[in-house]
Protein backbone atom coordinates (compact mmCIF):
# COMPACT_ATOMS: atom_id res chain seq x y z
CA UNK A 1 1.19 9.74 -0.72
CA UNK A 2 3.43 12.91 -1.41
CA UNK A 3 4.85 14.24 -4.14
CA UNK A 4 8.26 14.25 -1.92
CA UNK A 5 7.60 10.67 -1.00
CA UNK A 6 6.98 9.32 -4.47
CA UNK A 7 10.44 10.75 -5.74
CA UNK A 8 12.24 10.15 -2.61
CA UNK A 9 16.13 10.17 -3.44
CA UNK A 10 15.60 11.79 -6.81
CA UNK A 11 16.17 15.25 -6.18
CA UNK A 12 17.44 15.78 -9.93
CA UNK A 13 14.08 15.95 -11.06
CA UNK A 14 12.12 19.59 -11.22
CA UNK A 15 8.64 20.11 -9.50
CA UNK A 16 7.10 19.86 -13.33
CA UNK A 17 9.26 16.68 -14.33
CA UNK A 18 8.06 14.66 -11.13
CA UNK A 19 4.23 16.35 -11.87
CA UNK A 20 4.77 15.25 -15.57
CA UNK A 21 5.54 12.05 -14.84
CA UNK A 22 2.51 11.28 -12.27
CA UNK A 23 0.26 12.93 -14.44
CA UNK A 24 1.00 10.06 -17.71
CA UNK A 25 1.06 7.27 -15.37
CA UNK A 26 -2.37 8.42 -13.91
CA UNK A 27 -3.39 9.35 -17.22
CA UNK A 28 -2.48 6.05 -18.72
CA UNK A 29 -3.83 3.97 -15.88
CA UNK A 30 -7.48 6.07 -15.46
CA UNK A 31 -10.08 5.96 -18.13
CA UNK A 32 -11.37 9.06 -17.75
CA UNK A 33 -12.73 9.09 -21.46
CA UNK A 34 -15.19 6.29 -19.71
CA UNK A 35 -15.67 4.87 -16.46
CA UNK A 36 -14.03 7.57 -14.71
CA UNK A 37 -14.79 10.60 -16.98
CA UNK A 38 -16.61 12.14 -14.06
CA UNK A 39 -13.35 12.82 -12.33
CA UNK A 40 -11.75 14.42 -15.30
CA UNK A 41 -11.83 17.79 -13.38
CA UNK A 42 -9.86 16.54 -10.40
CA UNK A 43 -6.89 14.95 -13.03
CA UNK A 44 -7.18 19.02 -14.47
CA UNK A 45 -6.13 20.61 -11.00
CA UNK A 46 -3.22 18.04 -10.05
CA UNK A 47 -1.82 18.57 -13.84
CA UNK A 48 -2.39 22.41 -13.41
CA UNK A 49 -1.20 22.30 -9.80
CA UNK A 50 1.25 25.18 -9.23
CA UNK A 51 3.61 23.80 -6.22
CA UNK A 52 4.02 20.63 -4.05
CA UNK A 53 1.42 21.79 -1.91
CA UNK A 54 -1.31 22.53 -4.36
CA UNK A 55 -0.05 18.67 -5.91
CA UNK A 56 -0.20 16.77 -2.86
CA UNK A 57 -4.37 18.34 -2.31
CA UNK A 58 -4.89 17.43 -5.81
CA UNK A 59 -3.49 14.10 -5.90
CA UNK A 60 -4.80 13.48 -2.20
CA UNK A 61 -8.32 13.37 -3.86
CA UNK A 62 -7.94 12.48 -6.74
CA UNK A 63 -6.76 8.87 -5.78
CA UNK A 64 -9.84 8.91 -2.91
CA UNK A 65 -12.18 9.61 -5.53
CA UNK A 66 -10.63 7.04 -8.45
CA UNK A 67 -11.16 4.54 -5.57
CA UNK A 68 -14.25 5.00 -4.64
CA UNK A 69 -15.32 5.21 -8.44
CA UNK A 70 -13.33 2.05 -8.94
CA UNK A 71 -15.36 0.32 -6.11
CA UNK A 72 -18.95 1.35 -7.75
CA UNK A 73 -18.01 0.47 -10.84
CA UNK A 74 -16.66 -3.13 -9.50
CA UNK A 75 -19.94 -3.50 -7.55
CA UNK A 76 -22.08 -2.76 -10.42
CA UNK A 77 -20.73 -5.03 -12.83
């Protein structure tokens, strides 16, 4: 999913309010203190990403990768 597509219809929003606001509800929803502290350098480049572009790469593994994790840790337990 897109930046573009997550805020569709909410063009009142700045690139670093929408970014803001995916970054806490990631944040909140990841544990990257624990289970997924290995992908603490992937949540770094889509908070430091600096346009939609850079965001959407970011993100685009990011959730891959907190899937995958999610699975192993599921399959492990």
């Amino acid at each position: 999913m897109r930046l573009a597509e997550m805020f569709d219809g909410q063009d009142t929003m700045t690139f670093e309010e929408r970014v803001a606001e995916v970054v806490a509800i990631v944040s909140s929803a990841a544990d990257f203190a624990g289970a997924d502290h290995g992908l603490r350098a992937m949540f770094q480049q889509v908070c430091a990403a600096r346009d939609e572009r850079e965001f959407d790469e970011a993100f685009d593994k990011l959730v891959v990768s907190l899937s995958e994790n999610t699975t192993k840790y599921l399959q492990s337990a």
